[in-house]
PDB file of N, CA and C in Angstrom:
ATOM      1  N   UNK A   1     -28.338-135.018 -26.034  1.00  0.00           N
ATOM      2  CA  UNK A   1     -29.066-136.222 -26.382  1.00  0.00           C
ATOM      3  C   UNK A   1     -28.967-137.195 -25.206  1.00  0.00           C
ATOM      4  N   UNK A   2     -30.004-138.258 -25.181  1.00  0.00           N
ATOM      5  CA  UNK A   2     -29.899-138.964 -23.635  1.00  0.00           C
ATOM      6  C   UNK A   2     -29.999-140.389 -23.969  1.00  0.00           C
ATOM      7  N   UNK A   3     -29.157-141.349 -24.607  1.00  0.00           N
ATOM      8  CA  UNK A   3     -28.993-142.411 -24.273  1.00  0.00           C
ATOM      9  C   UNK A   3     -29.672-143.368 -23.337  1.00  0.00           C
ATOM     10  N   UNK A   4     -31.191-143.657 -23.126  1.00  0.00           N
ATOM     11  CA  UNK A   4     -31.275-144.662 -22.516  1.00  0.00           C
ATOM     12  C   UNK A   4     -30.824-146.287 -22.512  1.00  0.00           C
ATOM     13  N   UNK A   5     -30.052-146.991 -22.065  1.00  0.00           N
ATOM     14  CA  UNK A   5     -29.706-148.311 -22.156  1.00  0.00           C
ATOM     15  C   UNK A   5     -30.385-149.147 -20.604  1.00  0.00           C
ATOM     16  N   UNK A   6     -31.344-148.318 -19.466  1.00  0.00           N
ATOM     17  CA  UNK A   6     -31.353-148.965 -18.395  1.00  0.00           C
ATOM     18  C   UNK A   6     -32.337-150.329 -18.573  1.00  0.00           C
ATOM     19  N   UNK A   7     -31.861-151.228 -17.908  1.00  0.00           N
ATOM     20  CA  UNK A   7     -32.524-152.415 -17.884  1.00  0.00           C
ATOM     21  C   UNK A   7     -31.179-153.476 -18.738  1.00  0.00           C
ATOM     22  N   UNK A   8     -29.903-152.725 -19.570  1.00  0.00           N
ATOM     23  CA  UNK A   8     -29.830-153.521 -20.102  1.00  0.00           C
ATOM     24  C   UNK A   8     -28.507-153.877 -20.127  1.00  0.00           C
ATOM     25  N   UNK A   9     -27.613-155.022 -20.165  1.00  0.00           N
ATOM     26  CA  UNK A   9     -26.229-155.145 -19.583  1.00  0.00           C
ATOM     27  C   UNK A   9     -25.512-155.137 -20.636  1.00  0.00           C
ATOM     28  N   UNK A  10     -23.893-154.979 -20.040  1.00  0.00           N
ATOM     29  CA  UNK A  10     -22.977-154.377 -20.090  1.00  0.00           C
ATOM     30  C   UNK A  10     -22.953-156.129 -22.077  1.00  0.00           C
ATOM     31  N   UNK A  11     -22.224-155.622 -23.024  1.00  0.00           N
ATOM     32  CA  UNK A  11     -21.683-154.662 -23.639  1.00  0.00           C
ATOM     33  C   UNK A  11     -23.107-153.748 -24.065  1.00  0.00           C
ATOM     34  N   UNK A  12     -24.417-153.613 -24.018  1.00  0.00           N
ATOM     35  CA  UNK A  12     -25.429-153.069 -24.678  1.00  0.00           C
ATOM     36  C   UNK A  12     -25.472-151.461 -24.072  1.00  0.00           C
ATOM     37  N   UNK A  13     -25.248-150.806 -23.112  1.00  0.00           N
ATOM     38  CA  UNK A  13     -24.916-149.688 -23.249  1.00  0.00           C
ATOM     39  C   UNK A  13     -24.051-148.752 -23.984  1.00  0.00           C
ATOM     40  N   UNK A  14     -22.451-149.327 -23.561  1.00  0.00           N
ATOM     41  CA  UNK A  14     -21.581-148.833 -24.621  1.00  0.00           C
ATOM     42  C   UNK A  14     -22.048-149.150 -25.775  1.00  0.00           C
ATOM     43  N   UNK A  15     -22.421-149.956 -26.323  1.00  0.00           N
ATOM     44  CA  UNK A  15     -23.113-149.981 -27.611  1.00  0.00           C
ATOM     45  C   UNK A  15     -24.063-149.167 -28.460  1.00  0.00           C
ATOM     46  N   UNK A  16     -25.089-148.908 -27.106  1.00  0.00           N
ATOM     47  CA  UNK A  16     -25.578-147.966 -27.679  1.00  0.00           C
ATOM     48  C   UNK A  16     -25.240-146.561 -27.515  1.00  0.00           C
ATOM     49  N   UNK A  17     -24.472-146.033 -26.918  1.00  0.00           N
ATOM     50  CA  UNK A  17     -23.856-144.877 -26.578  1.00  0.00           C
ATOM     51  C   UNK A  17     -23.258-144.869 -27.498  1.00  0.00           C
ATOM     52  N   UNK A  18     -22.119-145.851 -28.546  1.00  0.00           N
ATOM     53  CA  UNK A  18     -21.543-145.955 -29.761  1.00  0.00           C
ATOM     54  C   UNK A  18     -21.986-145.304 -31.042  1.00  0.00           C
ATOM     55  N   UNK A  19     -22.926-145.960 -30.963  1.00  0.00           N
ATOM     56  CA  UNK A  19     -24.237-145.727 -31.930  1.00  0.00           C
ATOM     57  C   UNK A  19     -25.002-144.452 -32.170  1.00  0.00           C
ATOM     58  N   UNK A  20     -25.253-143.782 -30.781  1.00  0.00           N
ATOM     59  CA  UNK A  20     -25.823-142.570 -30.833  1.00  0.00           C
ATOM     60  C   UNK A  20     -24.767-141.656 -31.406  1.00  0.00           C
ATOM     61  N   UNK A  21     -23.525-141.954 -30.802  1.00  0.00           N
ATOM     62  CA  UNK A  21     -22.071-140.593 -31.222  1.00  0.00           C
ATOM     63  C   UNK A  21     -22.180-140.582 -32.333  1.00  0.00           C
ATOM     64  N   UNK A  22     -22.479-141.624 -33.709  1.00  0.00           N
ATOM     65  CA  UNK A  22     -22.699-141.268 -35.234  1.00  0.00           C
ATOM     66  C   UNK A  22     -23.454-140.074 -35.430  1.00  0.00           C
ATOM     67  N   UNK A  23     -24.849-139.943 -34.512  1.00  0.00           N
ATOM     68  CA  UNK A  23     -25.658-138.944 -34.732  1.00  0.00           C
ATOM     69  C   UNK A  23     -25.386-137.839 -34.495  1.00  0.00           C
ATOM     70  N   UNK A  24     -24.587-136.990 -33.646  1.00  0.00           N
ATOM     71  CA  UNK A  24     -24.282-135.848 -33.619  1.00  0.00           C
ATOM     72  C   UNK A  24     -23.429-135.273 -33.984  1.00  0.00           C
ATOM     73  N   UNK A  25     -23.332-134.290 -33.658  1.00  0.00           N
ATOM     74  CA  UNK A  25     -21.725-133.174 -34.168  1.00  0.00           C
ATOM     75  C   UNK A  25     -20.536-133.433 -33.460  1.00  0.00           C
ATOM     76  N   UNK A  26     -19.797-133.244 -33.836  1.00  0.00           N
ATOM     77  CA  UNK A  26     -18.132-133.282 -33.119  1.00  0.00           C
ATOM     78  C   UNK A  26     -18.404-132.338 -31.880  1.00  0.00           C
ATOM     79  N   UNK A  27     -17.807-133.250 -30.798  1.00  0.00           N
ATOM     80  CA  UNK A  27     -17.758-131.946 -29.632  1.00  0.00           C
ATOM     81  C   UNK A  27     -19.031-132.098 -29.143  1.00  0.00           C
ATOM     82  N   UNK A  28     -19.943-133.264 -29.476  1.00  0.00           N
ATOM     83  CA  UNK A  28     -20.881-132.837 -28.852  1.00  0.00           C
ATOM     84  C   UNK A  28     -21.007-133.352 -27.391  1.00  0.00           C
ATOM     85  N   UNK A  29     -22.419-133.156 -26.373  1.00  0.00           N
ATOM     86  CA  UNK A  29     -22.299-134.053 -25.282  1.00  0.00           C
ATOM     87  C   UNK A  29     -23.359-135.183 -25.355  1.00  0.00           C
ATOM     88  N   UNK A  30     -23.619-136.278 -25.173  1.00  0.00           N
ATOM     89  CA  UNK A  30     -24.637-136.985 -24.229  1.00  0.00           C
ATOM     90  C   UNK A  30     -24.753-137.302 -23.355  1.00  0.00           C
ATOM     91  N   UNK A  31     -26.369-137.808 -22.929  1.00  0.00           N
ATOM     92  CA  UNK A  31     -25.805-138.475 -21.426  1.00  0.00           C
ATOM     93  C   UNK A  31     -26.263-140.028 -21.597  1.00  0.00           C
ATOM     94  N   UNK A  32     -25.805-140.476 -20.600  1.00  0.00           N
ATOM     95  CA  UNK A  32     -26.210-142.371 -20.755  1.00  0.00           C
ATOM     96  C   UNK A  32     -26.947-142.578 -19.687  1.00  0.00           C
ATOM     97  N   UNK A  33     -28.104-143.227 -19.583  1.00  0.00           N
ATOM     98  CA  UNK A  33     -28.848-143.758 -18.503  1.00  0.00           C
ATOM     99  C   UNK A  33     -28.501-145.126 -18.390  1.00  0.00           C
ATOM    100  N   UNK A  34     -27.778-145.777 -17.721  1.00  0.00           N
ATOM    101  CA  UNK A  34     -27.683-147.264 -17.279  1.00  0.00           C
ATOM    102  C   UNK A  34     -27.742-147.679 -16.111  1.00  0.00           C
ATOM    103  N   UNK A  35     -28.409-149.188 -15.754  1.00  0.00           N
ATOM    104  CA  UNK A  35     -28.277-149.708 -14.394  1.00  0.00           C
ATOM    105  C   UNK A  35     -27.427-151.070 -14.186  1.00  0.00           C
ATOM    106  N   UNK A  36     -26.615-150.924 -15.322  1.00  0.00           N
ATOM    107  CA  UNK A  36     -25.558-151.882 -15.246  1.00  0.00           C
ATOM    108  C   UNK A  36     -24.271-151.389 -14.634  1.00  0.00           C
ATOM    109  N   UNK A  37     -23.692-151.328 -13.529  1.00  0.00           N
ATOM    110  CA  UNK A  37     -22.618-151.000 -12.735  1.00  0.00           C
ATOM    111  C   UNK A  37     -21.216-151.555 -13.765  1.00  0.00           C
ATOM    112  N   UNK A  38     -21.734-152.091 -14.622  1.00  0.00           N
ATOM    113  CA  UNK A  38     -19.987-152.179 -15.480  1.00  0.00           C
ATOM    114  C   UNK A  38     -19.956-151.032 -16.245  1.00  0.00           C
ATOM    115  N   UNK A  39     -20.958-150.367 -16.472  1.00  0.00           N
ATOM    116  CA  UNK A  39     -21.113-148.697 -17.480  1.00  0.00           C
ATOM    117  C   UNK A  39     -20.041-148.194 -16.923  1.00  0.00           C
ATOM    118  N   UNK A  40     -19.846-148.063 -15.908  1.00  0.00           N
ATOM    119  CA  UNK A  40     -18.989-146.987 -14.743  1.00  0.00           C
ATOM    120  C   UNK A  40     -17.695-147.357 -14.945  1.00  0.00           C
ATOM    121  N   UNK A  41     -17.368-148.668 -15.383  1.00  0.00           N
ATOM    122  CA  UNK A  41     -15.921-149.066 -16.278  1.00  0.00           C
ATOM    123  C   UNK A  41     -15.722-149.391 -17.533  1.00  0.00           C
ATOM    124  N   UNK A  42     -16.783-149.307 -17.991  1.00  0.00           N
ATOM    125  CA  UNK A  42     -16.646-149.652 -19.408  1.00  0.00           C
ATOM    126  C   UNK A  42     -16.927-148.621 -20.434  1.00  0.00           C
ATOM    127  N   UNK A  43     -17.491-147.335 -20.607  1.00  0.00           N
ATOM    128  CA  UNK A  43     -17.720-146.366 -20.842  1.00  0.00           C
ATOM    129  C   UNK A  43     -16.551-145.205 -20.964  1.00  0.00           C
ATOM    130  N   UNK A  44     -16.047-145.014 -20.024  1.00  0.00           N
ATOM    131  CA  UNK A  44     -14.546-144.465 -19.640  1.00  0.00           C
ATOM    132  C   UNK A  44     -13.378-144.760 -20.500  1.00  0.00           C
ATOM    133  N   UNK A  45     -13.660-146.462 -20.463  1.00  0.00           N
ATOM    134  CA  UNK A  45     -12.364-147.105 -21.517  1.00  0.00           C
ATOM    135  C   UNK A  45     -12.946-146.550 -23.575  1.00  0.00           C
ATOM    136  N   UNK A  46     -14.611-146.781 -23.125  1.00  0.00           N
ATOM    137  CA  UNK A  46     -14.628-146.531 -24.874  1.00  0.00           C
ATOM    138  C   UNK A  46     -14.718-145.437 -24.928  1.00  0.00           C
ATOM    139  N   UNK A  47     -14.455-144.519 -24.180  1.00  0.00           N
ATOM    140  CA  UNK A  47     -13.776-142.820 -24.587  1.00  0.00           C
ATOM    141  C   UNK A  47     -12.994-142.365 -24.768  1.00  0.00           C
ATOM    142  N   UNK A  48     -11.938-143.125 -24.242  1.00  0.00           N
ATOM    143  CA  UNK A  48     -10.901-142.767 -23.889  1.00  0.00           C
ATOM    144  C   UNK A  48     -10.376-143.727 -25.512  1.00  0.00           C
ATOM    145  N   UNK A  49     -10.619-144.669 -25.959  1.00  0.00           N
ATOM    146  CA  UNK A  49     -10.044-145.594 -27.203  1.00  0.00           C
ATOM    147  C   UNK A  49     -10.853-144.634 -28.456  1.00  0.00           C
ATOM    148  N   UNK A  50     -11.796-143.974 -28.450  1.00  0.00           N
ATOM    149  CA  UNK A  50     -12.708-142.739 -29.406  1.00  0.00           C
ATOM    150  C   UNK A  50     -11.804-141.489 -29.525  1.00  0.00           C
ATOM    151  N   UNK A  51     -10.950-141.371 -28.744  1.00  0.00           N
ATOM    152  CA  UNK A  51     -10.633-139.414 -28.401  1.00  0.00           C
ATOM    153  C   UNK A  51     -11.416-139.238 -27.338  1.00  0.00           C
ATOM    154  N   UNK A  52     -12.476-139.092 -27.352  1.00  0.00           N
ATOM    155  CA  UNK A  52     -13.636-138.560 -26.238  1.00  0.00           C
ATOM    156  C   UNK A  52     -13.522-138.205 -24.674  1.00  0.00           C
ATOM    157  N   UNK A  53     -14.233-137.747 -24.293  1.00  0.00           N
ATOM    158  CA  UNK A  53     -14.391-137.764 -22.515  1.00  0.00           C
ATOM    159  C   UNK A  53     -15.212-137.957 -21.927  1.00  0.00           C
ATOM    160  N   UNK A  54     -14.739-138.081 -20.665  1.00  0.00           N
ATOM    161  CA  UNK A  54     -16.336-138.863 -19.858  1.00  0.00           C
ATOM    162  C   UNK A  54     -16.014-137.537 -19.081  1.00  0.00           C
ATOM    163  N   UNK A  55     -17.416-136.620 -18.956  1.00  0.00           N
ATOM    164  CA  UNK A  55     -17.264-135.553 -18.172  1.00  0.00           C
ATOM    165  C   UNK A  55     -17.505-135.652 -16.872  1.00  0.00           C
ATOM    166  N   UNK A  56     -18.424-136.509 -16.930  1.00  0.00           N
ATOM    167  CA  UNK A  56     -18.924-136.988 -15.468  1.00  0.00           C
ATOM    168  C   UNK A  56     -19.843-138.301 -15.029  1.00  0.00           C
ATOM    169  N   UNK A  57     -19.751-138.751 -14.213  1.00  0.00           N
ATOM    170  CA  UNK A  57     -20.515-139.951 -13.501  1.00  0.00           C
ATOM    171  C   UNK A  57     -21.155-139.609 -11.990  1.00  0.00           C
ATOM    172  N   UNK A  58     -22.505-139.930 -11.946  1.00  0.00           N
ATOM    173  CA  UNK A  58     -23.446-139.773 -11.198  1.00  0.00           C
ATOM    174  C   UNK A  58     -24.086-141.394 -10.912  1.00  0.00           C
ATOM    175  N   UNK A  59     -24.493-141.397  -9.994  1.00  0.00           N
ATOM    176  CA  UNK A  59     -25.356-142.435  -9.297  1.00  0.00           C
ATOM    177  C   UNK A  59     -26.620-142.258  -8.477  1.00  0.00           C
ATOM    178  N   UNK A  60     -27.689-142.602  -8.813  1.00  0.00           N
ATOM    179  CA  UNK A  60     -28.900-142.172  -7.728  1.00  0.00           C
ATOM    180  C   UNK A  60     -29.740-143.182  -8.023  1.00  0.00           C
ATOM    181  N   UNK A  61     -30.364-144.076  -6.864  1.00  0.00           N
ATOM    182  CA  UNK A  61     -31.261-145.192  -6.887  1.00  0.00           C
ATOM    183  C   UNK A  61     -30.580-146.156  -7.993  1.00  0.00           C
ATOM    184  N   UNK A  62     -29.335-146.293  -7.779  1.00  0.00           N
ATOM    185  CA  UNK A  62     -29.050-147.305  -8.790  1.00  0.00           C
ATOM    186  C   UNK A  62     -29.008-147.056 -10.303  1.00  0.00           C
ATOM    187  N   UNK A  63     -29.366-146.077 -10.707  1.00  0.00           N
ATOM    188  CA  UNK A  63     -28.945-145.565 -12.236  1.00  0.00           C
ATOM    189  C   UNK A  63     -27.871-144.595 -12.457  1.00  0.00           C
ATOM    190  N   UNK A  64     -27.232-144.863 -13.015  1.00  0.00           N
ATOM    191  CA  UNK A  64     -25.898-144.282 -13.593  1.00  0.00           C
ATOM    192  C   UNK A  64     -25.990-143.150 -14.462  1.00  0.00           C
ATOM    193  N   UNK A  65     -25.765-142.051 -14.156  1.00  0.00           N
ATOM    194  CA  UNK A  65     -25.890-140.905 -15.258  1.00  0.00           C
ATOM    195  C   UNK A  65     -24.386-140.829 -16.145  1.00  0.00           C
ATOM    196  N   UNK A  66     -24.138-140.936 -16.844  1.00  0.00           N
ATOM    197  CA  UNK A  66     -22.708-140.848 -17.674  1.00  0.00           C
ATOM    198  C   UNK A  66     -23.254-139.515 -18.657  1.00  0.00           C
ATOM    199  N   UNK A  67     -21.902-139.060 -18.325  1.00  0.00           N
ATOM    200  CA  UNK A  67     -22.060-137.367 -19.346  1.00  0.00           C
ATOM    201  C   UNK A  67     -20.511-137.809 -20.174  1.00  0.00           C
ATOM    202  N   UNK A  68     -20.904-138.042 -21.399  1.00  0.00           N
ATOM    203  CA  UNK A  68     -19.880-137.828 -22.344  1.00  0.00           C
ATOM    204  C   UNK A  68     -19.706-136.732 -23.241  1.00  0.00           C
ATOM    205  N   UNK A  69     -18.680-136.762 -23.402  1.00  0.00           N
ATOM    206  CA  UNK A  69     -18.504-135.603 -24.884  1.00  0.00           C
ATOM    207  C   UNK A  69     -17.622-136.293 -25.807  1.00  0.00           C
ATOM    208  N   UNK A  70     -18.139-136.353 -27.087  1.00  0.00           N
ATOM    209  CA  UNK A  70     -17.672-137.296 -28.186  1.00  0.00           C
ATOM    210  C   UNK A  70     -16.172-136.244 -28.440  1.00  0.00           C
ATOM    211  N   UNK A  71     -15.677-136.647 -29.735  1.00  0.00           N
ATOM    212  CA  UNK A  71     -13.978-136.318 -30.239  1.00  0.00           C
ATOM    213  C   UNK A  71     -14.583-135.065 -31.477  1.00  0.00           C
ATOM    214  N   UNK A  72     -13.425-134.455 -30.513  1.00  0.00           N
ATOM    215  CA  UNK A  72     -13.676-133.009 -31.292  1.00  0.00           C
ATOM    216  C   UNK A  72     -13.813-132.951 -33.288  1.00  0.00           C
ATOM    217  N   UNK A  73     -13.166-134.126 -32.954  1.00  0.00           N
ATOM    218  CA  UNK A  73     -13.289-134.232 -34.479  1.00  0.00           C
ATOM    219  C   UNK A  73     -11.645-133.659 -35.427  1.00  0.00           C
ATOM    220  N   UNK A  74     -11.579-133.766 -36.694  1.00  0.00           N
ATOM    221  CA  UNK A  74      -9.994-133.100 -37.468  1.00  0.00           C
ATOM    222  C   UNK A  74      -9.977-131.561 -37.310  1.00  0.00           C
ATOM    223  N   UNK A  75      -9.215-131.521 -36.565  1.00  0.00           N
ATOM    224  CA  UNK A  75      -8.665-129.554 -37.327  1.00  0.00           C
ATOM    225  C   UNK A  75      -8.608-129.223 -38.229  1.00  0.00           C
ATOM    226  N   UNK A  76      -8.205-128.214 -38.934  1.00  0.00           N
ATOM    227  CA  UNK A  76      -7.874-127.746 -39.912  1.00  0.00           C
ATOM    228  C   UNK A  76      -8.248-127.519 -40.986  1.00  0.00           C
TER     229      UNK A  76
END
């Protein structure tokens, strides 16, 4: 799933990146499109406070690709 937030500042990405993780499955991935340069620190922290991971961060012409993967979710 692809998260667009570009055009729009920092808390409104993580926000909506928040928002989208309701929609999918445990374990899943998205990506985030932002051109707010606080994504690149602020994103990381709300993964890391979720379970989650930030798999990766990209930059090209000023947009931020963020690849997350939400929390695996309960065992057992």
């Amino acid at each position: 799933m692809i998260v667009d937030a570009r055009g729009h500042r920092c808390p409104t990405p993580s926000l909506k990146l928040q928002k989208a993780m309701r929609d999918v499955a445990p374990g899943a991935r998205l990506t985030l499109l932002a051109t707010d340069p606080m994504a690149r620190i602020d994103v990381p922290h709300l993964m890391a406070g979720l379970g989650g991971e930030t798999v990766s961060i990209e930059e090209t012409n000023g947009v931020l690709t963020i690849v997350v993967a939400t929390p695996a979710g309960p065992t057992g």
